[in-house]
PDB file of N, CA and C in Angstrom:
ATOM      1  N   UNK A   1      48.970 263.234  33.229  1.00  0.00           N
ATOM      2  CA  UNK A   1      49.575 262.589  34.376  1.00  0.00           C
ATOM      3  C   UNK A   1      48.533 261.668  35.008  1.00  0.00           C
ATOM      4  N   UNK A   2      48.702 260.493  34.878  1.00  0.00           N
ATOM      5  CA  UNK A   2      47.931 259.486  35.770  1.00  0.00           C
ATOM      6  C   UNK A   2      48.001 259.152  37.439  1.00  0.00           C
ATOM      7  N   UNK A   3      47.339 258.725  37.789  1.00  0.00           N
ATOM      8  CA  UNK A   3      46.677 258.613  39.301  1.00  0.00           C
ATOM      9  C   UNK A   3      48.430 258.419  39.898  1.00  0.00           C
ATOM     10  N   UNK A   4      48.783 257.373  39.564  1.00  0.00           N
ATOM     11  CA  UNK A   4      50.262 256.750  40.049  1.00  0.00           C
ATOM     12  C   UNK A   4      51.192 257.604  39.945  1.00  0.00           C
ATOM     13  N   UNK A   5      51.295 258.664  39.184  1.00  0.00           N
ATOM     14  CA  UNK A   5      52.397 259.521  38.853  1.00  0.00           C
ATOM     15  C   UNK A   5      52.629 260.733  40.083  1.00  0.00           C
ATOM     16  N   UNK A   6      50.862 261.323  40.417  1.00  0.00           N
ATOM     17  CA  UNK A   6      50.463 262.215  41.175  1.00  0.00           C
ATOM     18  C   UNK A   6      50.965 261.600  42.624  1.00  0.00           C
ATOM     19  N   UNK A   7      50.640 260.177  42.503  1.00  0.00           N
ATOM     20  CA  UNK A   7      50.630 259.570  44.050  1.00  0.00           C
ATOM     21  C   UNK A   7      52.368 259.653  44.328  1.00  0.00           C
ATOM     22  N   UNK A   8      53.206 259.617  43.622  1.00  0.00           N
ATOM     23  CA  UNK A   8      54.452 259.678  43.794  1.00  0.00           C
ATOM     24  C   UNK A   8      54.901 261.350  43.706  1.00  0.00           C
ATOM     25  N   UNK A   9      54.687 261.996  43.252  1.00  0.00           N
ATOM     26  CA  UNK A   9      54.820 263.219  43.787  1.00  0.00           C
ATOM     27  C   UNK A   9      54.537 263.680  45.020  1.00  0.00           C
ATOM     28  N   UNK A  10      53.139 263.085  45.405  1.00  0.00           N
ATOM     29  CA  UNK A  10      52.529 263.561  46.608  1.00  0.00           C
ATOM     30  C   UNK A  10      54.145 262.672  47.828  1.00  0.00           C
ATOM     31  N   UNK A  11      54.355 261.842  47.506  1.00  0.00           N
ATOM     32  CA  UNK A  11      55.336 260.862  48.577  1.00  0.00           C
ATOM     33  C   UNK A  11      56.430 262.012  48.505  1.00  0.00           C
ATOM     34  N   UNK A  12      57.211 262.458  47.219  1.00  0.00           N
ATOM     35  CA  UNK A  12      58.083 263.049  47.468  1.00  0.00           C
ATOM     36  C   UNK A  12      58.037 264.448  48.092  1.00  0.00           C
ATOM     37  N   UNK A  13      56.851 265.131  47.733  1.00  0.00           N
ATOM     38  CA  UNK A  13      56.358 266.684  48.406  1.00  0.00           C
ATOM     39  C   UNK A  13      56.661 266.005  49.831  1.00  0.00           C
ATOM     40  N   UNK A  14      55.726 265.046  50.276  1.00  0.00           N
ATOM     41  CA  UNK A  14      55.929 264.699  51.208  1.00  0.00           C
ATOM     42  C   UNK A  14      56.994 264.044  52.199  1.00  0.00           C
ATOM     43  N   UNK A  15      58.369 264.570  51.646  1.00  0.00           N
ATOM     44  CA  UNK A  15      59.984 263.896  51.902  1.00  0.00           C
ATOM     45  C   UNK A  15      59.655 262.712  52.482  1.00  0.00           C
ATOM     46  N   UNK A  16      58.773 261.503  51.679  1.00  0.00           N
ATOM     47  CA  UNK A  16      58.978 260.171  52.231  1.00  0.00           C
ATOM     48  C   UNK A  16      59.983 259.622  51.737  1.00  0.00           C
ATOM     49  N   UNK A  17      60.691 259.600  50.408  1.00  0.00           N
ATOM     50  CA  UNK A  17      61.298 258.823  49.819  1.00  0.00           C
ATOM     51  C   UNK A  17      62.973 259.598  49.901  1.00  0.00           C
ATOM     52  N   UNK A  18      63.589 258.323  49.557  1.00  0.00           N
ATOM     53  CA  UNK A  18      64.985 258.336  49.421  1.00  0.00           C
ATOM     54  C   UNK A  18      65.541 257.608  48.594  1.00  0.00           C
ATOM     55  N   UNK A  19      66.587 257.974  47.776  1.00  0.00           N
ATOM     56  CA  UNK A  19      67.743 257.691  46.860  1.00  0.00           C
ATOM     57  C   UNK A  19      68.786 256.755  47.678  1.00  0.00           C
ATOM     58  N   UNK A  20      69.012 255.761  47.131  1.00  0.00           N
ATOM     59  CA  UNK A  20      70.189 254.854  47.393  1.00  0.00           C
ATOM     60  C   UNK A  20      71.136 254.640  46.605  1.00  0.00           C
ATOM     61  N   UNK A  21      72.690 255.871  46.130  1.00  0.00           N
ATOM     62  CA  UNK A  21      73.138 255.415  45.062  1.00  0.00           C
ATOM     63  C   UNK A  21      73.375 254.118  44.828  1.00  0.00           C
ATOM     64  N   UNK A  22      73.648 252.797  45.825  1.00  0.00           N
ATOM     65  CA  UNK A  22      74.293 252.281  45.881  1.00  0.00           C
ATOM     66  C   UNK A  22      76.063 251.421  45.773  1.00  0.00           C
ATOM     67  N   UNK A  23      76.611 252.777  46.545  1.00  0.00           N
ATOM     68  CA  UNK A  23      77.765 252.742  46.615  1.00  0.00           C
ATOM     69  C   UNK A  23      78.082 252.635  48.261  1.00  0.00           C
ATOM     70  N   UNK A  24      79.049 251.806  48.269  1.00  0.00           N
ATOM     71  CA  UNK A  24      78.993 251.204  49.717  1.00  0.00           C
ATOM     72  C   UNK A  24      78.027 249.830  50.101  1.00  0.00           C
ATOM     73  N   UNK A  25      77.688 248.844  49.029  1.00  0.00           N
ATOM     74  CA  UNK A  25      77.018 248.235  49.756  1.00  0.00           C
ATOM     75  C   UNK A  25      75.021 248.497  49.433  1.00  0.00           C
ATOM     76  N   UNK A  26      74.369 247.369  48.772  1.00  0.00           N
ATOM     77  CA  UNK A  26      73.222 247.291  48.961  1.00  0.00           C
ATOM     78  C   UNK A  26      73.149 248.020  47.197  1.00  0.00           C
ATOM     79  N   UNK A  27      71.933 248.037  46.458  1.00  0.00           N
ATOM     80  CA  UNK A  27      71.650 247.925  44.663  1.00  0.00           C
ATOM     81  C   UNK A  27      71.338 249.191  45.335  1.00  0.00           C
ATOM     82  N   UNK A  28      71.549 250.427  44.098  1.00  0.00           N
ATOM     83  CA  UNK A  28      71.023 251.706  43.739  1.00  0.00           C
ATOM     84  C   UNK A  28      69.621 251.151  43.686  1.00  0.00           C
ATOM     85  N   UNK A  29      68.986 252.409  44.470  1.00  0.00           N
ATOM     86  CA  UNK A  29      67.352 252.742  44.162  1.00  0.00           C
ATOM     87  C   UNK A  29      66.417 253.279  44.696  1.00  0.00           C
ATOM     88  N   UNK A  30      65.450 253.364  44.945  1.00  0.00           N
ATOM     89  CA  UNK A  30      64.423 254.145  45.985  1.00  0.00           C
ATOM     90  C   UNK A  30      64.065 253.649  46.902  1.00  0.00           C
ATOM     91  N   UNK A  31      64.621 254.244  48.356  1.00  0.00           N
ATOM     92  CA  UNK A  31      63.484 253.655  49.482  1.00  0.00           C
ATOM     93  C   UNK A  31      63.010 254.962  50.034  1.00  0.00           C
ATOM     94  N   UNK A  32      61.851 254.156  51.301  1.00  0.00           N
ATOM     95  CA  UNK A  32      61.257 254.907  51.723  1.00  0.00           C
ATOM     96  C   UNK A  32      62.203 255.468  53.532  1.00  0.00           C
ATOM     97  N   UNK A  33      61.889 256.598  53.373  1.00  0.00           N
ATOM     98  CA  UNK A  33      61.980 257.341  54.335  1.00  0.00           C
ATOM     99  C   UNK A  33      61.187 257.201  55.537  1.00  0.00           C
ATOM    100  N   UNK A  34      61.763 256.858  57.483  1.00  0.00           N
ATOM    101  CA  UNK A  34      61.518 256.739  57.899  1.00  0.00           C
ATOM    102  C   UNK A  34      61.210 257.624  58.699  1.00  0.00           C
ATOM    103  N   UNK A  35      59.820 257.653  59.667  1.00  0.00           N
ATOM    104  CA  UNK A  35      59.914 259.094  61.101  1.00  0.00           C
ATOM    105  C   UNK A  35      60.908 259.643  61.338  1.00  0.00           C
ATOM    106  N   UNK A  36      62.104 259.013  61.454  1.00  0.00           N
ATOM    107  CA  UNK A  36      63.369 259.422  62.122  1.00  0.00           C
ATOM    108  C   UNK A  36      64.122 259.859  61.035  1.00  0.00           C
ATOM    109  N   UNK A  37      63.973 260.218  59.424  1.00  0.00           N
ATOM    110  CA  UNK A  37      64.616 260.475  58.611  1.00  0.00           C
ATOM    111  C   UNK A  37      65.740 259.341  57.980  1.00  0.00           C
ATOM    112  N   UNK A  38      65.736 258.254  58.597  1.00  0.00           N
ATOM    113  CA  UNK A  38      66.553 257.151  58.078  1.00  0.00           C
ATOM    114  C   UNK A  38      65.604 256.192  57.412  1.00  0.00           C
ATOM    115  N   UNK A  39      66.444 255.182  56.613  1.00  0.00           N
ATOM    116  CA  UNK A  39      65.722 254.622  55.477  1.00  0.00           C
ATOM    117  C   UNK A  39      65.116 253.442  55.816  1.00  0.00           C
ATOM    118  N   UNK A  40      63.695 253.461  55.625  1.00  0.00           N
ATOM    119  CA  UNK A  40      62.901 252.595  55.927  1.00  0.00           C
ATOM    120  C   UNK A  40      62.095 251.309  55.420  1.00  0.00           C
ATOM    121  N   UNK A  41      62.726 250.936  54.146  1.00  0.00           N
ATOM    122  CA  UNK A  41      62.134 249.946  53.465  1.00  0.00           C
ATOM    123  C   UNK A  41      62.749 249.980  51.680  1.00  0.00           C
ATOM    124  N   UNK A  42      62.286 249.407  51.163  1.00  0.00           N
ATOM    125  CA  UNK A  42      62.465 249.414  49.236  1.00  0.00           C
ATOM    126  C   UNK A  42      61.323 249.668  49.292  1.00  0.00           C
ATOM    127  N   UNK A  43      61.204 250.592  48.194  1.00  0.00           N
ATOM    128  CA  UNK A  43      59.908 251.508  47.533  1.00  0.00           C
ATOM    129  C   UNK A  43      59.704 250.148  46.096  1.00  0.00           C
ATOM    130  N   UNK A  44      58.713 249.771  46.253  1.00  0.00           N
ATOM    131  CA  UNK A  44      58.537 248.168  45.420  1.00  0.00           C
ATOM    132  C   UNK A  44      58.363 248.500  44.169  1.00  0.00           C
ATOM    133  N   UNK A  45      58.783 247.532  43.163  1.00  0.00           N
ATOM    134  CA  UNK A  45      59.304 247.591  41.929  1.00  0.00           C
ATOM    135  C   UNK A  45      58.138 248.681  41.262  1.00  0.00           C
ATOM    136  N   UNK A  46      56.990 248.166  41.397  1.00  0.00           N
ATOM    137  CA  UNK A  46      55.940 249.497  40.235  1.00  0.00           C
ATOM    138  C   UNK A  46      56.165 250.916  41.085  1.00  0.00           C
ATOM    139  N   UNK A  47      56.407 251.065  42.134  1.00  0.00           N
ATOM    140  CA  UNK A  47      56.538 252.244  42.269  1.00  0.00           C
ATOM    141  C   UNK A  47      57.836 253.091  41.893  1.00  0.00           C
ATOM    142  N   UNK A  48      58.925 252.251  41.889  1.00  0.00           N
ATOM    143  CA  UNK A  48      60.407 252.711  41.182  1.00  0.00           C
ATOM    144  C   UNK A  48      60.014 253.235  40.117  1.00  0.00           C
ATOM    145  N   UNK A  49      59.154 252.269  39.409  1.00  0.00           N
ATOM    146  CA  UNK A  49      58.965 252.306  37.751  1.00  0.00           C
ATOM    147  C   UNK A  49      58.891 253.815  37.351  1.00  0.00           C
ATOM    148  N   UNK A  50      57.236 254.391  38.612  1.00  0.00           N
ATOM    149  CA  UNK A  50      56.913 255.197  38.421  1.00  0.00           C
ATOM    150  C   UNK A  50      58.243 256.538  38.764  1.00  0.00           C
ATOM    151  N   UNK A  51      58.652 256.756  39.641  1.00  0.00           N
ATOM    152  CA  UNK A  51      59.726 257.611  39.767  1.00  0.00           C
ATOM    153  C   UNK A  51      60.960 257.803  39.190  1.00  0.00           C
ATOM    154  N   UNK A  52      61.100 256.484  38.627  1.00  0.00           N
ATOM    155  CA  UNK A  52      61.943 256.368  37.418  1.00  0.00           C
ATOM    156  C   UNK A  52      61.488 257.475  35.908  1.00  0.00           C
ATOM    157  N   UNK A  53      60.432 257.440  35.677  1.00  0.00           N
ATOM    158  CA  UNK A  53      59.520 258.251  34.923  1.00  0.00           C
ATOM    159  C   UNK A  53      59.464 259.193  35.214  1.00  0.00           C
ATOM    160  N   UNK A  54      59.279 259.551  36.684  1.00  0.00           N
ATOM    161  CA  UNK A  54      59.348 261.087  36.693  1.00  0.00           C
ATOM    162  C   UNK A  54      60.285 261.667  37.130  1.00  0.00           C
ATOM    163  N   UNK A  55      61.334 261.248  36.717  1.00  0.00           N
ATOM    164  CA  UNK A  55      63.218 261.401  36.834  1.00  0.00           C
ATOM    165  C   UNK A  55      63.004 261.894  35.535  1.00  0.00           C
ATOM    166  N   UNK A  56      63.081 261.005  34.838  1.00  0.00           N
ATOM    167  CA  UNK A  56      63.175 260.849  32.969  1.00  0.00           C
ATOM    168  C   UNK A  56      62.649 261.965  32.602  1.00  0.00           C
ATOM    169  N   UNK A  57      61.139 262.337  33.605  1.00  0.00           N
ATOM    170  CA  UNK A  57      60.758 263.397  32.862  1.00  0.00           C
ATOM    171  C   UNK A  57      60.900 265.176  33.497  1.00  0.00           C
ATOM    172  N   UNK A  58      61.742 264.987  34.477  1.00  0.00           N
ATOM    173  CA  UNK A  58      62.597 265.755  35.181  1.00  0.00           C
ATOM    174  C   UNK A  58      61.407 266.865  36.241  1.00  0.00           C
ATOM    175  N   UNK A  59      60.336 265.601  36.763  1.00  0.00           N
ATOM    176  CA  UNK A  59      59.641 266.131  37.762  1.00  0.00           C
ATOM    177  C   UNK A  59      60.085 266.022  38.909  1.00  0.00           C
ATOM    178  N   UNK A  60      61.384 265.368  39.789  1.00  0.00           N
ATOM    179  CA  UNK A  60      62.049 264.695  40.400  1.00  0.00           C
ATOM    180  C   UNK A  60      62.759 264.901  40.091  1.00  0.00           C
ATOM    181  N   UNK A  61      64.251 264.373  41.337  1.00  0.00           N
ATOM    182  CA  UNK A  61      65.550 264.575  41.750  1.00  0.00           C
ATOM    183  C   UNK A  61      65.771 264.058  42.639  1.00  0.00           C
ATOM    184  N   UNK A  62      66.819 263.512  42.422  1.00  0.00           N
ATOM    185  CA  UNK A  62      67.484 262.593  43.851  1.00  0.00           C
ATOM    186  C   UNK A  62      68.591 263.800  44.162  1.00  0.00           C
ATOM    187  N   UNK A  63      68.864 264.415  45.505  1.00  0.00           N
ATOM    188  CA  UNK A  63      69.973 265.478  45.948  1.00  0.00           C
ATOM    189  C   UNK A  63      71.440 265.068  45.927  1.00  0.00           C
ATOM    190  N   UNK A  64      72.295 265.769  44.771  1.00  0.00           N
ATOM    191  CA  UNK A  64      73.036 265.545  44.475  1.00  0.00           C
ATOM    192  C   UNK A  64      74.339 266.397  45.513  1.00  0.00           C
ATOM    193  N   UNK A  65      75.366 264.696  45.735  1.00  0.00           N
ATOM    194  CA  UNK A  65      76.323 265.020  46.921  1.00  0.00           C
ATOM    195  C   UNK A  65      77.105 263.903  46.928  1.00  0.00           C
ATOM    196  N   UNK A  66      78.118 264.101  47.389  1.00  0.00           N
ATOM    197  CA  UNK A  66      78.982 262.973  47.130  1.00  0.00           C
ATOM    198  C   UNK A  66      79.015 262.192  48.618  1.00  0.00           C
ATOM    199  N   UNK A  67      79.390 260.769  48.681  1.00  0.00           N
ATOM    200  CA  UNK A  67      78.900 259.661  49.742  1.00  0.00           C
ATOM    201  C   UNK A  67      77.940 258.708  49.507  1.00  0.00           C
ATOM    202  N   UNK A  68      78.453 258.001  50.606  1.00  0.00           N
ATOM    203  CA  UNK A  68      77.223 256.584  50.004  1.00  0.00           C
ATOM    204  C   UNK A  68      76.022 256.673  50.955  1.00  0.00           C
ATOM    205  N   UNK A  69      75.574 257.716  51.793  1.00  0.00           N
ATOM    206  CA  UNK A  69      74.278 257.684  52.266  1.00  0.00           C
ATOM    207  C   UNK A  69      73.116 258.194  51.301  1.00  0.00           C
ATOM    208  N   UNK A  70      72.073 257.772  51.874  1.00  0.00           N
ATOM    209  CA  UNK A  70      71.141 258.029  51.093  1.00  0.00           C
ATOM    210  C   UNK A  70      70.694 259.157  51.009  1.00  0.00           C
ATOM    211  N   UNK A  71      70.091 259.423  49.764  1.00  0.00           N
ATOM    212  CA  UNK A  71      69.939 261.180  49.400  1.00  0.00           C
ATOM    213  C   UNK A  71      68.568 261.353  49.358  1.00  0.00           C
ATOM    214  N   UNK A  72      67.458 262.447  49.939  1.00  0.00           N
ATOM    215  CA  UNK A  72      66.525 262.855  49.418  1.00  0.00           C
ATOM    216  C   UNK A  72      65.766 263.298  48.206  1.00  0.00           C
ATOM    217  N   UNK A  73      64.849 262.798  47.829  1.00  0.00           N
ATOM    218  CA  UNK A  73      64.418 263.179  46.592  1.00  0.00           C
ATOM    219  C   UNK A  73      63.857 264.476  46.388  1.00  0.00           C
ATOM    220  N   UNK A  74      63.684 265.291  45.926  1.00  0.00           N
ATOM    221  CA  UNK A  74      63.210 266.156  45.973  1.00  0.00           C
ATOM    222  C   UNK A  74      62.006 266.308  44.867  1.00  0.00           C
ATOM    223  N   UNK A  75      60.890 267.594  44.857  1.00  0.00           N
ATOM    224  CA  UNK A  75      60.473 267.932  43.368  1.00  0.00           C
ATOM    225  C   UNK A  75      61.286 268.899  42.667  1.00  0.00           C
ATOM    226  N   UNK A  76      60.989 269.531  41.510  1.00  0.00           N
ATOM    227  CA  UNK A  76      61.880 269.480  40.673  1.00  0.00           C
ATOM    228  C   UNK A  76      60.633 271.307  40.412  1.00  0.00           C
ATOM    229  N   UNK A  77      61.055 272.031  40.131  1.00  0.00           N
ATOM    230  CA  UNK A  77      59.753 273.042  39.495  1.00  0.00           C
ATOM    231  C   UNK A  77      58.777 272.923  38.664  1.00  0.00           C
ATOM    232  N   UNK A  78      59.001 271.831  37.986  1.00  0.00           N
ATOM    233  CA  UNK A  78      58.445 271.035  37.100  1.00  0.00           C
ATOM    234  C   UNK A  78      57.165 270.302  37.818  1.00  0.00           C
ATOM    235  N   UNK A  79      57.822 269.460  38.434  1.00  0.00           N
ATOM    236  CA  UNK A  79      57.473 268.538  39.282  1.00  0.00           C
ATOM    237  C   UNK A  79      56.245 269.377  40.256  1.00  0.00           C
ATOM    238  N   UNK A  80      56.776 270.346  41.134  1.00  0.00           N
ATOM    239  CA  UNK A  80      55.501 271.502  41.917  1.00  0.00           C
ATOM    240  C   UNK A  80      54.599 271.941  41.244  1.00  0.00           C
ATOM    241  N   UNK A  81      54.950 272.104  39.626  1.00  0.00           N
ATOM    242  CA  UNK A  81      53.558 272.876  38.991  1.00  0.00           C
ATOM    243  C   UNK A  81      52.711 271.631  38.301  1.00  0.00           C
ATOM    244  N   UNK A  82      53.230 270.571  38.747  1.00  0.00           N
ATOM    245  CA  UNK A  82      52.307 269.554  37.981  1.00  0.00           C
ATOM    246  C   UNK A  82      51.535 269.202  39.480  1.00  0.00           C
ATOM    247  N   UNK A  83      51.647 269.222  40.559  1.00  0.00           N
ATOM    248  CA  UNK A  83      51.184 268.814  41.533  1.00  0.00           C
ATOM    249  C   UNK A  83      50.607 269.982  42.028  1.00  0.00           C
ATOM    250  N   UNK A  84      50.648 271.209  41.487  1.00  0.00           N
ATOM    251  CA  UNK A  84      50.316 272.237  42.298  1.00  0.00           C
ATOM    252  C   UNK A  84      48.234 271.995  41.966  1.00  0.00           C
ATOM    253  N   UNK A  85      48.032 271.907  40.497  1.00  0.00           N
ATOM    254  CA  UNK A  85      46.205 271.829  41.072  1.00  0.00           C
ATOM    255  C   UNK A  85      45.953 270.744  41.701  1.00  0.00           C
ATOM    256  N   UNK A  86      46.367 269.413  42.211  1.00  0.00           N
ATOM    257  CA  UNK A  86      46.194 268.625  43.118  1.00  0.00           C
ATOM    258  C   UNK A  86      45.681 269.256  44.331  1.00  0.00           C
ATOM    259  N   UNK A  87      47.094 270.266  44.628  1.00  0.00           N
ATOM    260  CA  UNK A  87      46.742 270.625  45.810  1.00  0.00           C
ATOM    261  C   UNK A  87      46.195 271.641  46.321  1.00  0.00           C
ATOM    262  N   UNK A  88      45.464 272.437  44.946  1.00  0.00           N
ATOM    263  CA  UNK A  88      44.797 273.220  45.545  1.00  0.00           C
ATOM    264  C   UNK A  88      43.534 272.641  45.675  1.00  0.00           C
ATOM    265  N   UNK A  89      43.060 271.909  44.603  1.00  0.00           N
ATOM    266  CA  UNK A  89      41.781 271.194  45.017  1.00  0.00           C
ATOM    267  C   UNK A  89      41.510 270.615  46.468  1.00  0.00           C
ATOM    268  N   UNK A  90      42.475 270.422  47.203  1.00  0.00           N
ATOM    269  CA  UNK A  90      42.521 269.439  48.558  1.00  0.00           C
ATOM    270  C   UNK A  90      42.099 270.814  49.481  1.00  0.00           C
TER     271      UNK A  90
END
């Protein structure tokens, strides 16, 4: 797992990010999560890339529910034990 992969885990441990199916208005994809829990920006193309990847590789999850608001990403168990010596080192 490379530097970029970890750094996107750490965002999602950290419930920054959010899922946009894009239904209702505006392209499916990742933004970021604001103080207030509402959506705060597009998570920019290399960083999709990366979460796209760790979808694929089922370290990640977007919370599955029906509606067009945006969904939290979550980690995945997968996803916690790959980030877990990160954080114990910290």
């Amino acid at each position: 797992m490379n530097d970029h992969e970890l750094n996107a885990l750490q965002h999602v441990a950290a419930d920054e990010v959010l899922f946009h199916p894009g239904t209702w208005g505006g392209p499916a994809g990742y933004r970021w999560r604001g103080p207030d829990g509402t959506e705060a920006g597009l998570v920019p193309q290399p960083e999709t890339d990366v979460l796209e990847r760790l979808a694929n590789l089922g370290l990640v999850t977007p919370e599955r529910r029906l509606g067009p608001l945006e969904r939290p990403v979550h980690l995945t168990k997968a996803g916690a034990a790959a980030l877990a010596p990160l954080s114990a080192a910290a």
